[in-house]
C-alpha atoms as a PDB file:
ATOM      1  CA  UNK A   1     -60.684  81.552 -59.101  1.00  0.00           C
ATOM      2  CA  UNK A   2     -63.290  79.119 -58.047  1.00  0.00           C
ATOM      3  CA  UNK A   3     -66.873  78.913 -57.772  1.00  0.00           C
ATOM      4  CA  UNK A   4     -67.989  77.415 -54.749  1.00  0.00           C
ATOM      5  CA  UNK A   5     -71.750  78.090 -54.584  1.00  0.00           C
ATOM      6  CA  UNK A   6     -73.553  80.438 -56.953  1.00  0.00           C
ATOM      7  CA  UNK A   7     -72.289  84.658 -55.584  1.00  0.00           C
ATOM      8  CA  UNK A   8     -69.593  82.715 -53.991  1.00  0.00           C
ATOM      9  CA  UNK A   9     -66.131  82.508 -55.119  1.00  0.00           C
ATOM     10  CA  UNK A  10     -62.643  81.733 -53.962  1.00  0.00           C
ATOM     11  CA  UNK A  11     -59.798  83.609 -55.246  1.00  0.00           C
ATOM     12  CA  UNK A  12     -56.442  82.517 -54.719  1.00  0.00           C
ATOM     13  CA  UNK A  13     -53.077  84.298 -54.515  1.00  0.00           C
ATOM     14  CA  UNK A  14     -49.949  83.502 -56.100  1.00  0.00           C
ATOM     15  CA  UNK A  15     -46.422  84.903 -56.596  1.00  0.00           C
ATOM     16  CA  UNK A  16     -45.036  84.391 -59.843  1.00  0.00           C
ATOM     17  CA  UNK A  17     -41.258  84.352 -60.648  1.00  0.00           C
ATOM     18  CA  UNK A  18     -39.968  84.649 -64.255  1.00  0.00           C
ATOM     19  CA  UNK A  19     -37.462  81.808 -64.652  1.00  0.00           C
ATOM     20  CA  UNK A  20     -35.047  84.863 -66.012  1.00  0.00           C
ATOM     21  CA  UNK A  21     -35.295  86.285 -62.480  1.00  0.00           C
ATOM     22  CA  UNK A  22     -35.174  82.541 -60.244  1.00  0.00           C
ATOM     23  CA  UNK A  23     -31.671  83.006 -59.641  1.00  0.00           C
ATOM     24  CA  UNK A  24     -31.767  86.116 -57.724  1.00  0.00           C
ATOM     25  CA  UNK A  25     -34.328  84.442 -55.045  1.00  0.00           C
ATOM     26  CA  UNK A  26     -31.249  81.916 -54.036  1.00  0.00           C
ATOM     27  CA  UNK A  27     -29.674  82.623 -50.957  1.00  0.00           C
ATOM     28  CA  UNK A  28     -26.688  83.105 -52.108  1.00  0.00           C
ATOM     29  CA  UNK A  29     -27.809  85.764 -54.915  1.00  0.00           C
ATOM     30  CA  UNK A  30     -30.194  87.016 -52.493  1.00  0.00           C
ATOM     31  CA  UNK A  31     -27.205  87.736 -49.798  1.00  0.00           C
ATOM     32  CA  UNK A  32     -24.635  88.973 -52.172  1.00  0.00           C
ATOM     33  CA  UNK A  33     -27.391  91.311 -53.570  1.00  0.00           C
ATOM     34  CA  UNK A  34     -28.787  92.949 -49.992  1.00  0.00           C
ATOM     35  CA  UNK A  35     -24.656  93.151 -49.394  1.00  0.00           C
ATOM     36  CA  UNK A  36     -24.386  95.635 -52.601  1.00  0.00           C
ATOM     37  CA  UNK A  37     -27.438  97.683 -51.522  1.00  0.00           C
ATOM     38  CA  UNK A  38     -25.325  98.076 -47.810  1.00  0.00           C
ATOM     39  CA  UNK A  39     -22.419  99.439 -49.536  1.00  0.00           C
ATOM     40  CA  UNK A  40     -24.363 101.546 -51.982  1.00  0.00           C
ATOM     41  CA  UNK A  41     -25.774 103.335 -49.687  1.00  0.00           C
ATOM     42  CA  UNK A  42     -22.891 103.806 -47.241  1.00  0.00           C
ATOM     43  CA  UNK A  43     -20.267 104.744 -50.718  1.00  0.00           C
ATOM     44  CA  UNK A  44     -21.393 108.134 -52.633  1.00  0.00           C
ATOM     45  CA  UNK A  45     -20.802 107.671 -56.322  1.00  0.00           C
ATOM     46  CA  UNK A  46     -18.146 110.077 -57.811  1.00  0.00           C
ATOM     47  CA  UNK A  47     -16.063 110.919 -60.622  1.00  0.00           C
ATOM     48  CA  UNK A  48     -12.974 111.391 -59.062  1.00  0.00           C
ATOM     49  CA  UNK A  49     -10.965 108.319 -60.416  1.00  0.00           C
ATOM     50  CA  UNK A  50     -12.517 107.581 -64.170  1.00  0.00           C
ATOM     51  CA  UNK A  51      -9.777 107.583 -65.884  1.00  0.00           C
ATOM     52  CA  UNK A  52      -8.024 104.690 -63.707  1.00  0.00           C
ATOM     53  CA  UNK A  53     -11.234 102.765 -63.288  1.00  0.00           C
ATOM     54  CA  UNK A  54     -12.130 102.586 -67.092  1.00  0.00           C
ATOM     55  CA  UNK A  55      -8.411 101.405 -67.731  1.00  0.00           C
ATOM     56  CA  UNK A  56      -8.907  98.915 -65.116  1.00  0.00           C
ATOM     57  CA  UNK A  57     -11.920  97.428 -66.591  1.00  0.00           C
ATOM     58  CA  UNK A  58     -10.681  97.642 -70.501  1.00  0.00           C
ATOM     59  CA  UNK A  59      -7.325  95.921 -68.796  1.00  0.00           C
ATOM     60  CA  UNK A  60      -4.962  97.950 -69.839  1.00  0.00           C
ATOM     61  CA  UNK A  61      -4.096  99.648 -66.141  1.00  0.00           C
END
């Protein structure tokens, strides 16, 4: 904020970005990011294939 002229006074905007949080404002990140959100929407979660998935991911599938 800024004073100009006694009653007067200029306030300024800004947009602050943690630098924990820069990398998702790259294009790239950004992109890959509004992609996921598409297919989140468009792909119910469900239940029906735990069992393989966690195998998958602990590698032993």
């Amino acid at each position: 904020m800024e004073e100009q002229e006694p009653g007067v006074w200029l306030v300024r905007t800004v947009t602050v970005i943690p630098d924990n949080e820069r990398w998702a404002h790259r294009p790239q990140a950004s992109a890959d990011i509004e992609n996921a959100l598409v297919w989140a929407e468009a792909n119910a979660p469900d239940d029906t294939n735990v069992d393989a998935v966690l195998s998958e991911i602990r590698g032993d599938g």
